[in-house]
Protein backbone atom coordinates (compact mmCIF):
# COMPACT_ATOMS: atom_id res chain seq x y z
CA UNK A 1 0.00 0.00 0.00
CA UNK A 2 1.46 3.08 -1.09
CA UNK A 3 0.39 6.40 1.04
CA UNK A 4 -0.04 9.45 0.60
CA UNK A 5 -1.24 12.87 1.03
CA UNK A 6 -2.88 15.33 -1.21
CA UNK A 7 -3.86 19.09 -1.56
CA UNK A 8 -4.44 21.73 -4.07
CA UNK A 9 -2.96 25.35 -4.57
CA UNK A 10 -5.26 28.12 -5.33
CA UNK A 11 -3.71 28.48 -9.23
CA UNK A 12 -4.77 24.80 -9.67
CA UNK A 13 -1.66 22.35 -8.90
CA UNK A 14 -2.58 19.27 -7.78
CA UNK A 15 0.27 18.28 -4.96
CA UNK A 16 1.01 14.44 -4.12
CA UNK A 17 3.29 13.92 -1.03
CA UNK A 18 4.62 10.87 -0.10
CA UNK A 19 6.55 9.80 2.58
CA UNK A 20 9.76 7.35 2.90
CA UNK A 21 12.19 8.12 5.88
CA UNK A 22 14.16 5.04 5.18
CA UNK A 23 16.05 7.01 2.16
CA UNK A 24 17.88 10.81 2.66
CA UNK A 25 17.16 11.57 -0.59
CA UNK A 26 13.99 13.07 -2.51
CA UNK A 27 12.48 13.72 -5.65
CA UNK A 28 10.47 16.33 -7.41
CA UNK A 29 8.08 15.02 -10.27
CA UNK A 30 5.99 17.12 -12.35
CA UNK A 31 3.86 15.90 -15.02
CA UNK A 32 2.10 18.29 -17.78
CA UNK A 33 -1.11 16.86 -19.29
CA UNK A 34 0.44 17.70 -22.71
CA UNK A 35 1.60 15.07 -25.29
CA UNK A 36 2.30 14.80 -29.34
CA UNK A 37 -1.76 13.99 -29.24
CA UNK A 38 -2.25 18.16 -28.67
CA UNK A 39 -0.58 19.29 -31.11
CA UNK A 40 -1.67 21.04 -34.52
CA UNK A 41 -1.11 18.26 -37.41
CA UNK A 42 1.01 20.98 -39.28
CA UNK A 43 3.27 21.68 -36.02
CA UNK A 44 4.17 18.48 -34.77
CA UNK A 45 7.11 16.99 -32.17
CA UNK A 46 6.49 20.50 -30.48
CA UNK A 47 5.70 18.06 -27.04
CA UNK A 48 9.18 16.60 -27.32
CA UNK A 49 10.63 19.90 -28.57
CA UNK A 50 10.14 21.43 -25.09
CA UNK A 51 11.32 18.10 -23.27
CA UNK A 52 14.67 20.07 -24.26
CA UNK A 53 14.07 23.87 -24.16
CA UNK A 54 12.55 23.40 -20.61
CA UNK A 55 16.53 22.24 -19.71
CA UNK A 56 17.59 25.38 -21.59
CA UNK A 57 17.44 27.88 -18.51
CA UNK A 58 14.75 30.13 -17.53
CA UNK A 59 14.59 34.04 -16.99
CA UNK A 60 16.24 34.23 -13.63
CA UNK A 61 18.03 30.73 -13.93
CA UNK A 62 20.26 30.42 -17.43
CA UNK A 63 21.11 26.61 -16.57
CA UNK A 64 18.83 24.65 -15.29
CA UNK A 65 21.51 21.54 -14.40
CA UNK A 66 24.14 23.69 -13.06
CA UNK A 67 22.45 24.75 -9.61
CA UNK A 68 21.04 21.06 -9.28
CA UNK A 69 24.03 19.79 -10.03
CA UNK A 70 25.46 21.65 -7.24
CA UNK A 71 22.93 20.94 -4.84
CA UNK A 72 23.77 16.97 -5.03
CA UNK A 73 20.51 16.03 -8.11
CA UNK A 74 20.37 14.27 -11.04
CA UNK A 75 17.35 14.80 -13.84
CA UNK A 76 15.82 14.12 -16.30
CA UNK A 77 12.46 13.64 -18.69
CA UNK A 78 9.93 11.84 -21.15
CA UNK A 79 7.61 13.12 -23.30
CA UNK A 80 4.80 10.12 -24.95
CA UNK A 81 1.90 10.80 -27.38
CA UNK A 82 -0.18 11.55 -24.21
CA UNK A 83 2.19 13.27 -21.83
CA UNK A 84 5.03 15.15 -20.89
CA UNK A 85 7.04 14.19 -17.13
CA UNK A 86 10.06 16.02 -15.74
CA UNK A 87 11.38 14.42 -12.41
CA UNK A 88 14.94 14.99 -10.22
CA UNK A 89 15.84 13.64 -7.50
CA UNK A 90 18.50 14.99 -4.50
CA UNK A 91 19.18 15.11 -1.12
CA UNK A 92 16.35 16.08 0.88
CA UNK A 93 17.72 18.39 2.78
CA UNK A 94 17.93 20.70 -0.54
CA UNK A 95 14.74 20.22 -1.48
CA UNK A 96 14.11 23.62 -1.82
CA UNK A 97 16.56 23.82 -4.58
CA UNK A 98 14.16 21.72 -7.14
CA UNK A 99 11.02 23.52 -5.86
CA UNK A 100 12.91 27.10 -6.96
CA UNK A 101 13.79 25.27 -10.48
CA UNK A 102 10.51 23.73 -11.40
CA UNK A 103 8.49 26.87 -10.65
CA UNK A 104 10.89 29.15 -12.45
CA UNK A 105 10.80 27.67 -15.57
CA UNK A 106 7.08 26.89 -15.25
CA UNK A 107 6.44 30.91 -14.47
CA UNK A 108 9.49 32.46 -16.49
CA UNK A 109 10.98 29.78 -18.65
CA UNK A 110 13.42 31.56 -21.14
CA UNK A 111 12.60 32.09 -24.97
CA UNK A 112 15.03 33.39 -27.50
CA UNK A 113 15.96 32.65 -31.44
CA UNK A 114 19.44 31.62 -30.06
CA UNK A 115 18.15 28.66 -27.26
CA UNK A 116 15.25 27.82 -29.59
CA UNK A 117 17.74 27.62 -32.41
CA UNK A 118 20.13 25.28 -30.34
CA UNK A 119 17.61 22.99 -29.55
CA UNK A 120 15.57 22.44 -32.61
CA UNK A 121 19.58 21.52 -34.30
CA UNK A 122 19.61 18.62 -31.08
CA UNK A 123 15.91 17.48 -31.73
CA UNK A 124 16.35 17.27 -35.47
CA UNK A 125 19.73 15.23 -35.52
CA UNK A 126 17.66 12.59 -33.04
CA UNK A 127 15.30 12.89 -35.69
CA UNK A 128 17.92 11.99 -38.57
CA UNK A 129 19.80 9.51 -36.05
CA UNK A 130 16.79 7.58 -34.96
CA UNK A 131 13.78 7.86 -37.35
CA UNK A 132 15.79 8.49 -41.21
CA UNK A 133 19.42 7.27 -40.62
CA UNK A 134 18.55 4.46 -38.30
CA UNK A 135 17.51 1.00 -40.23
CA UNK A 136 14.14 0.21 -39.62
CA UNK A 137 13.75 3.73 -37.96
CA UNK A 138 10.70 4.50 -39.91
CA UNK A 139 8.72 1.68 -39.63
CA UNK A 140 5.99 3.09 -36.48
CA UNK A 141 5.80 6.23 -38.69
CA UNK A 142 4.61 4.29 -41.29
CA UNK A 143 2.28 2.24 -39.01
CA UNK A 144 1.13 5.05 -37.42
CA UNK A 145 -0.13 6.27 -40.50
CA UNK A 146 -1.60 3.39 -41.86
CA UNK A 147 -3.77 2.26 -38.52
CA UNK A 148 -4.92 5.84 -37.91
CA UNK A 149 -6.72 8.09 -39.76
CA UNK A 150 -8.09 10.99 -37.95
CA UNK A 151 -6.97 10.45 -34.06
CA UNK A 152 -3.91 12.58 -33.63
CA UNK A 153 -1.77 9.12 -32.57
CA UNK A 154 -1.21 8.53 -36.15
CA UNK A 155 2.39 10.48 -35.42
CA UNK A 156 4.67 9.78 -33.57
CA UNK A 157 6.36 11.87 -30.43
CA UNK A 158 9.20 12.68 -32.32
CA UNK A 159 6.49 14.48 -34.89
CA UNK A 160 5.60 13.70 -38.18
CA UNK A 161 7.89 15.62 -40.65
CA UNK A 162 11.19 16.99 -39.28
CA UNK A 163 10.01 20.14 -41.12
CA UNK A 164 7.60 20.99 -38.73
CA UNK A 165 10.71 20.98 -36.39
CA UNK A 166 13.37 23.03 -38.74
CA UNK A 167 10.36 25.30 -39.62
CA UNK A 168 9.02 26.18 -35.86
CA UNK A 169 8.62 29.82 -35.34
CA UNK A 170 9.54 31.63 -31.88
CA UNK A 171 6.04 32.46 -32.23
CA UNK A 172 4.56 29.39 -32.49
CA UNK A 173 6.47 27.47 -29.50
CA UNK A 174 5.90 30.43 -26.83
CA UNK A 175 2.03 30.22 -27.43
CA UNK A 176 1.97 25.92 -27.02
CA UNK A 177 4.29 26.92 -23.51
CA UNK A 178 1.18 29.04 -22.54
CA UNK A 179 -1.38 26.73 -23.41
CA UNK A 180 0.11 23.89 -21.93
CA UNK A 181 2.77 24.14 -19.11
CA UNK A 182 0.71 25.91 -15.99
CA UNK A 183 -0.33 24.90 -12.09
CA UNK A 184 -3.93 24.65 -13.84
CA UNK A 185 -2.35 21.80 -16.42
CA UNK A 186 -0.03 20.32 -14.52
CA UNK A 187 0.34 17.53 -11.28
CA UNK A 188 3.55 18.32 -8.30
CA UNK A 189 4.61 14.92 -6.61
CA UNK A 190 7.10 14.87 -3.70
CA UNK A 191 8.48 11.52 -2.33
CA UNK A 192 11.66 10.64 0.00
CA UNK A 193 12.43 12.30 2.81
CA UNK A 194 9.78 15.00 3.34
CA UNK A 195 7.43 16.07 5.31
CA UNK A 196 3.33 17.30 4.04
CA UNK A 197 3.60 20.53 6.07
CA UNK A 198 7.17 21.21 5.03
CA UNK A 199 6.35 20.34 1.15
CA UNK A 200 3.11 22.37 1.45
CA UNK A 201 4.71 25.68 2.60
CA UNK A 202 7.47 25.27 -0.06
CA UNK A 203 4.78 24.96 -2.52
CA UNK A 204 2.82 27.85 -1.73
CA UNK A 205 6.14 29.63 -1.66
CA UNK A 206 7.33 28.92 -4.93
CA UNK A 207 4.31 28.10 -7.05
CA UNK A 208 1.43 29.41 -5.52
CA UNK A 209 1.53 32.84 -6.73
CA UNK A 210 2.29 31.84 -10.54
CA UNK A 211 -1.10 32.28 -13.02
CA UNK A 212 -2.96 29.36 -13.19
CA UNK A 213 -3.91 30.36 -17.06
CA UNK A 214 -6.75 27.73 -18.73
CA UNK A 215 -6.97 24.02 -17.88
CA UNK A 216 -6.96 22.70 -21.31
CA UNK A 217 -9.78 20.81 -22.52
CA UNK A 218 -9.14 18.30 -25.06
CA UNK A 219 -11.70 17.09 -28.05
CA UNK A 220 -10.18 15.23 -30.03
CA UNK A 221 -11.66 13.20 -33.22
CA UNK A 222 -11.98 9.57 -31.80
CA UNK A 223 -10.67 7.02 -34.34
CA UNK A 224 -13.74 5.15 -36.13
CA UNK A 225 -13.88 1.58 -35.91
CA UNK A 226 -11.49 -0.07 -38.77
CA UNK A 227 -13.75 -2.16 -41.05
CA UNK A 228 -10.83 -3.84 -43.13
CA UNK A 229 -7.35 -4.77 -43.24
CA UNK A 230 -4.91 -2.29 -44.62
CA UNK A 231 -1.32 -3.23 -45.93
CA UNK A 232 1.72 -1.61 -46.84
CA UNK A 233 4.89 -2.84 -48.11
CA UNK A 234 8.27 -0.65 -48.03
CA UNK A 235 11.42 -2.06 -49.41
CA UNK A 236 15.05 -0.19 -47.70
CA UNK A 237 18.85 -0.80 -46.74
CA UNK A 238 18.29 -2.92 -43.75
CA UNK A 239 20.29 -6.21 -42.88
CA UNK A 240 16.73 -8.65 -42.69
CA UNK A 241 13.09 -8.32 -43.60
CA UNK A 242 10.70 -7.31 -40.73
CA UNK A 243 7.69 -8.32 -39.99
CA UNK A 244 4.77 -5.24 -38.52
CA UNK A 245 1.29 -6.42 -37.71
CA UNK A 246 -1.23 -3.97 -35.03
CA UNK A 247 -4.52 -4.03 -34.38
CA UNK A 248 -6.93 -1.91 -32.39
CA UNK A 249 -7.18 -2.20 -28.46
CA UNK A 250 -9.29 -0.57 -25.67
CA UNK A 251 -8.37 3.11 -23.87
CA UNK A 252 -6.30 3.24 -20.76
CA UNK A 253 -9.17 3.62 -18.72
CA UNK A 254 -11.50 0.75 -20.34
CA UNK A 255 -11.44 -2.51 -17.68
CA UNK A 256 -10.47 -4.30 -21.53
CA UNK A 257 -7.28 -2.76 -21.19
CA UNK A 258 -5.58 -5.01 -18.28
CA UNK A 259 -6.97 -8.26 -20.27
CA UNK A 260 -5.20 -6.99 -23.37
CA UNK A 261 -1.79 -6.65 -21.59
CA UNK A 262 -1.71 -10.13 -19.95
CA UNK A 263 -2.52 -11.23 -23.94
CA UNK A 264 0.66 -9.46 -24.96
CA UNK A 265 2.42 -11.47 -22.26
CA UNK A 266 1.34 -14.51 -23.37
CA UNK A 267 2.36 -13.64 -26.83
CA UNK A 268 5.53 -11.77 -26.49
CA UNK A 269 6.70 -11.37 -22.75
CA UNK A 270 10.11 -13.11 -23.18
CA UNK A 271 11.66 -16.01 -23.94
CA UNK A 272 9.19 -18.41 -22.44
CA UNK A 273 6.14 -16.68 -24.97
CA UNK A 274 4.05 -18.33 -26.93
CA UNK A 275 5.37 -16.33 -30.19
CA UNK A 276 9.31 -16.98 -29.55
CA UNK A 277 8.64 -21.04 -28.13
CA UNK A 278 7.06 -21.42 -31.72
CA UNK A 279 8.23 -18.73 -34.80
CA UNK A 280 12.08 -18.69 -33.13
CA UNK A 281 12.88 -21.76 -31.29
CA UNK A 282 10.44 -24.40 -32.91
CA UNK A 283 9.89 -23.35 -36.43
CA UNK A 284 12.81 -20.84 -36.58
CA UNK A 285 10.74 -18.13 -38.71
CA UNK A 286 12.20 -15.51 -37.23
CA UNK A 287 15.63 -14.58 -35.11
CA UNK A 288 13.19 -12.24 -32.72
CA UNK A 289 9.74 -11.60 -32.19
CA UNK A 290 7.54 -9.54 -29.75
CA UNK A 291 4.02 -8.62 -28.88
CA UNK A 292 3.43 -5.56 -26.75
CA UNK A 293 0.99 -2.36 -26.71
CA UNK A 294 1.85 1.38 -26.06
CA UNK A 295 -0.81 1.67 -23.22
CA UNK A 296 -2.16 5.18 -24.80
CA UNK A 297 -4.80 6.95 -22.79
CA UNK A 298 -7.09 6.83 -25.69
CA UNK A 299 -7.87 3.53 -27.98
CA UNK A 300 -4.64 2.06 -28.57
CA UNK A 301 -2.19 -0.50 -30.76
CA UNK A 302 -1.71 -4.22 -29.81
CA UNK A 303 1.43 -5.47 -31.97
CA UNK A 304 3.30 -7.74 -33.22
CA UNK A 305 6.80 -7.77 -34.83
CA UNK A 306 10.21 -9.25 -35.37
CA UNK A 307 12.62 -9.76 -37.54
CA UNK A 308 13.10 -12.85 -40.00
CA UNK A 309 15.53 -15.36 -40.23
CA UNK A 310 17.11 -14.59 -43.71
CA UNK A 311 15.27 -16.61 -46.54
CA UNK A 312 12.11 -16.49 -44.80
CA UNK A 313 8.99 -15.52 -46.83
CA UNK A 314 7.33 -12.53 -45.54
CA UNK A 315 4.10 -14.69 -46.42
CA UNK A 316 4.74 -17.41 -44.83
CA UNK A 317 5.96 -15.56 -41.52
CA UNK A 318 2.88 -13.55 -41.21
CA UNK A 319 1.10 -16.66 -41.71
CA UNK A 320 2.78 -18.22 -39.06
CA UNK A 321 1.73 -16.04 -36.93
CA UNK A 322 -1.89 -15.71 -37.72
CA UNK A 323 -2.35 -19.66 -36.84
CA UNK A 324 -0.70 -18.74 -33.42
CA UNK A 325 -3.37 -16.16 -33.00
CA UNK A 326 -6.01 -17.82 -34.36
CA UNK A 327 -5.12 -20.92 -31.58
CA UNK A 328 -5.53 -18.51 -28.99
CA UNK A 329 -8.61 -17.22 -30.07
CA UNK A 330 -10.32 -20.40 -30.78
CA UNK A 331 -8.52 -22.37 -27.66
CA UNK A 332 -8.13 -19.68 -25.15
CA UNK A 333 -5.52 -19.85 -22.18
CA UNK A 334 -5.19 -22.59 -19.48
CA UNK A 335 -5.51 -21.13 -16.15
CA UNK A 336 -2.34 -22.51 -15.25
CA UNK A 337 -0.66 -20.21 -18.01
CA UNK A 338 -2.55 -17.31 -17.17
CA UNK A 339 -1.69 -17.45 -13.67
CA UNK A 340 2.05 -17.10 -14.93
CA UNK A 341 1.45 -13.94 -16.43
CA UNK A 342 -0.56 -12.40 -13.54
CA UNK A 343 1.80 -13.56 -11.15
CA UNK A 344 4.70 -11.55 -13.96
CA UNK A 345 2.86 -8.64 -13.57
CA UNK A 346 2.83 -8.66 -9.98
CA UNK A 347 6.57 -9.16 -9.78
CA UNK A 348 7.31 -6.23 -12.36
CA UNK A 349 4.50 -4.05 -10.13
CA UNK A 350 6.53 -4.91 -6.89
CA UNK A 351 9.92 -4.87 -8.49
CA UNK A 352 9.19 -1.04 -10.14
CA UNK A 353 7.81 0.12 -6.52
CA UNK A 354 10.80 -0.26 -4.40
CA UNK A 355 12.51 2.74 -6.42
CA UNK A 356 11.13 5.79 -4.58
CA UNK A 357 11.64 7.96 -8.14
CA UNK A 358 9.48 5.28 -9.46
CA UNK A 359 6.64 5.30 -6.92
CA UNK A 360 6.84 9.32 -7.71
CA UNK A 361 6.22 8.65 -11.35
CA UNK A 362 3.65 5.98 -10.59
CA UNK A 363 1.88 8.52 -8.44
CA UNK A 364 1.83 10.93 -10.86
CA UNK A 365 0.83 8.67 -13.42
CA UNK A 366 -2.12 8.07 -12.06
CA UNK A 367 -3.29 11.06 -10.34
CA UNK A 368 -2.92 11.92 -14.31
CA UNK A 369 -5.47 9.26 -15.30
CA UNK A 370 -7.94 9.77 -12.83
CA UNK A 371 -7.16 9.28 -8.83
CA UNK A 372 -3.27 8.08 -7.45
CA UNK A 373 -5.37 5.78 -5.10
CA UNK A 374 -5.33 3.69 -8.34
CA UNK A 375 -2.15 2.70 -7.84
CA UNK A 376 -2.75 0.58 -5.27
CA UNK A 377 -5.86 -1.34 -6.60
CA UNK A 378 -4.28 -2.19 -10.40
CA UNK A 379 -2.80 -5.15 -9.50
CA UNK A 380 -6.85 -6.25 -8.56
CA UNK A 381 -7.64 -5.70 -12.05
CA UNK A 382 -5.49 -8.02 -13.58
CA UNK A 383 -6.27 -10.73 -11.00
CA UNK A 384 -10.05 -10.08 -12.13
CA UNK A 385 -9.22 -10.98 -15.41
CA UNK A 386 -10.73 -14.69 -16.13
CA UNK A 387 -10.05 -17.65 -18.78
CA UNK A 388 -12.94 -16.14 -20.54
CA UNK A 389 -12.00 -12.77 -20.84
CA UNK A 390 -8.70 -13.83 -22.28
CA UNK A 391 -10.56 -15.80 -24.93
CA UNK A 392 -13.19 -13.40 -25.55
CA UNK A 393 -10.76 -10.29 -25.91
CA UNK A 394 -8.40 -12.31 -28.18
CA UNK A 395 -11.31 -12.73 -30.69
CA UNK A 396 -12.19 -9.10 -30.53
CA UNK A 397 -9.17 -7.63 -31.31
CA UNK A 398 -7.06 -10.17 -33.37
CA UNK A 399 -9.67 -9.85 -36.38
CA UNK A 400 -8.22 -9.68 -40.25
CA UNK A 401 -10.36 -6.14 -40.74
CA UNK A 402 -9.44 -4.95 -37.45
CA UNK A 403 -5.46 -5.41 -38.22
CA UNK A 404 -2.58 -3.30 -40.18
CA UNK A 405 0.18 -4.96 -41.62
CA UNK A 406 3.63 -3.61 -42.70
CA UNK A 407 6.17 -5.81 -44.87
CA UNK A 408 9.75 -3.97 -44.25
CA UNK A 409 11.75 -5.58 -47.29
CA UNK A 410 15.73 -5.43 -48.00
CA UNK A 411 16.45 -4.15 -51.05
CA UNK A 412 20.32 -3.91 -50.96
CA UNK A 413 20.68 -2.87 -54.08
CA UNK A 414 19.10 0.04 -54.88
CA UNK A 415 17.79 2.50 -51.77
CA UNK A 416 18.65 4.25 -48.96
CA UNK A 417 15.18 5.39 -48.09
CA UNK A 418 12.12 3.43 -47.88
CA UNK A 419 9.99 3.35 -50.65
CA UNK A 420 6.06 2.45 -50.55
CA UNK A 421 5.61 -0.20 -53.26
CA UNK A 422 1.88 -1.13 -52.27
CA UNK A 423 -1.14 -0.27 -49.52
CA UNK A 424 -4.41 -1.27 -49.66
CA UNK A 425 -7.53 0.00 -47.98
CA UNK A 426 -10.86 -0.14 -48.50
CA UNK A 427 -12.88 0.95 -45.62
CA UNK A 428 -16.14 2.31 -46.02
């Protein structure tokens, strides 16, 4: 059971404290309801953008690391399609040092051609390094696109075009800071080594008195339901072909959602899955192979992919892999094996809350999705998941019409960039 306390400033921040006197150190986690999902299809990766320029100083502070640095911390940040999270942790006896950084750059964070300038050159070589340069690096932009059609998931974090990142204007990235990061928009945890009344008079102190400007409300367009399979095939300098299949899953918040992660467990979790006992180590198919989902807020991916063992038919993998799928949906799961996974899950949920940084985050986390009391019910949820529901979910999602499919070809003798060769898709 994971305590805690919790109270609200008069601009809006929510405040999570929580208390562990076994460690001298503390940490400082705030988390901006703010992802790639907010922003304007012709201004994307602005999210991850300001996972940098929020390190590049503020008005009173020109470094950000420098001061933390001294004060014992370490840092550092995430940004996802559905959020943005900045933690440190230090010693807690200068606490006060991360409360005076957060709220600085959250009221006075520092705009100017020259520190936007530095850090769209970092953000755009990760671009080149990861998503053009990289082999393979383009493949979940090219999913992306082909499983969504209007929900704003259909890019990725990163952003869309690296354009929209060369391209942004001063103008442009000062108004998403003002829209987004403010005490109205945004959740304060505290864990370690402190003390409610002593966290609640430091944040009065230091955030209290910054504008709470205007919770953002979101509408976004909700993805309609995919009435046939679409296909694409891209053929690119890369050592082996690779296999891509998603389909649709539940939200975050739909009681769906914790039977579709045991069924990527099953699948994919390891070397003891269902997908690597059969397509690596019994058939050899393929050298690896994984199942997992992204566990989005809104209606997510389930996928599947790995690479093939050269000679391989793409064909003839994917096919492979259907009759897998298709055994689980028409068998279902032994109790025996889904006990395994639920019993995995609990380990990994045990094994992620002895970190006190990651209890912050996990607080946070879910204070974001609806209450932090959550945290200590989820692992009821999966143990609520039956044989049945296994079975039943299995056949919902793992439908041909429901499913996207991506064939990632070598062609080692012609390009360096992927080309599209074929896609298919004839929804109504």
């Amino acid at each position: 059971m994971i305590k805690f306390d919790r109270f609200e400033l008069r601009n809006g921040l929510r405040v999570l404290v929580h208390q562990d006197i076994s460690t001298p150190m503390a940490v400082v986690n705030v988390l901006y309801d703010v992802g790639a999902r907010d922003e304007d299809i012709s201004k994307t990766g602005f999210a991850h953008l300001f996972e940098h320029l929020m390190f590049g100083g503020s008005v009173n502070i020109p470094e950000y690391d420098e001061p933390l640095q001294r004060a014992g911390g370490e840092n550092n940040a995430y940004t996802t399609n559905d959020l943005t999270n900045y933690y440190c942790q230090l010693p807690a006896e200068n606490l006060e040092t991360a409360f005076w950084l957060e709220s600085d750059r959250m009221l006075s964070l520092a705009f100017s051609e020259k520190s936007l300038d530095v850090q769209r050159k970092v953000v755009c070589e990760e671009f080149r390094e990861h998503y053009i340069n990289k082999p393979y690096g383009n493949a979940w932009h090219l999913m992306r696109e082909l499983a969504y059609s209007v929900h704003p998931y259909r890019w990725m974090t990163i952003g869309k075009e690296l354009s929209h990142i060369e391209t942004a204007k001063l103008g442009d990235v000062k108004a998403f800071f003002q829209k987004h990061y403010t005490p109205s928009n945004a959740i304060l945890v505290v864990a370690g080594n402190v003390y409610t009344d002593h966290v609640r008079s430091l944040a009065e102190k230091w955030f209290e008195d910054i504008p709470p400007g205007q919770r953002y409300q979101r509408n976004l367009p909700a993805e309609p339901e995919q009435r046939s399979a679409r296909r694409k095939e891209v053929r690119s300098k890369v050592p082996l072909d690779a296999f891509y299949k998603s389909w649709h899953m539940a939200s975050r918040l739909d009681p769906r959602y914790y039977t579709a992660d045991l069924i990527t467990d099953m699948l994919g979790g390891g070397g003891s899955s269902r997908l690597y006992q059969v397509l690596v180590k019994e058939k050899k198919l393929f050298s690896n192979i994984d199942c997992y989902h992204f566990g989005s807020h809104d209606a997510g991916l389930i996928a599947v992919e790995g690479k093939l063992v050269r000679g391989v038919d793409l064909e003839v993998a994917e096919a492979a892999v259907d009759a897998e799928l298709a055994i689980l949906t028409e068998q279902g799961v032994q109790e025996k094996e889904l006990i395994k996974v639920k019993n995995k899950t609990e380990s990994v949920m045990a094994f992620e809350d002895m970190s006190v940084m990651s209890r912050a985050g996990s607080l946070a986390y879910y204070e974001w999705l609806g209450d932090a009391q959550w945290m200590n019910t989820e692992l009821e949820r999966y143990q609520a998941v039956s044989v049945e529901d296994i079975r039943k979910e299995s056949s919902a999602i793992f439908r041909e019409e429901n499913s996207n499919t991506l064939y990632y070809r070598t062609d080692n003798t012609a390009m360096d960039v992927a080309e599209e060769t074929e896609e298919t898709d004839t929804d109504d």
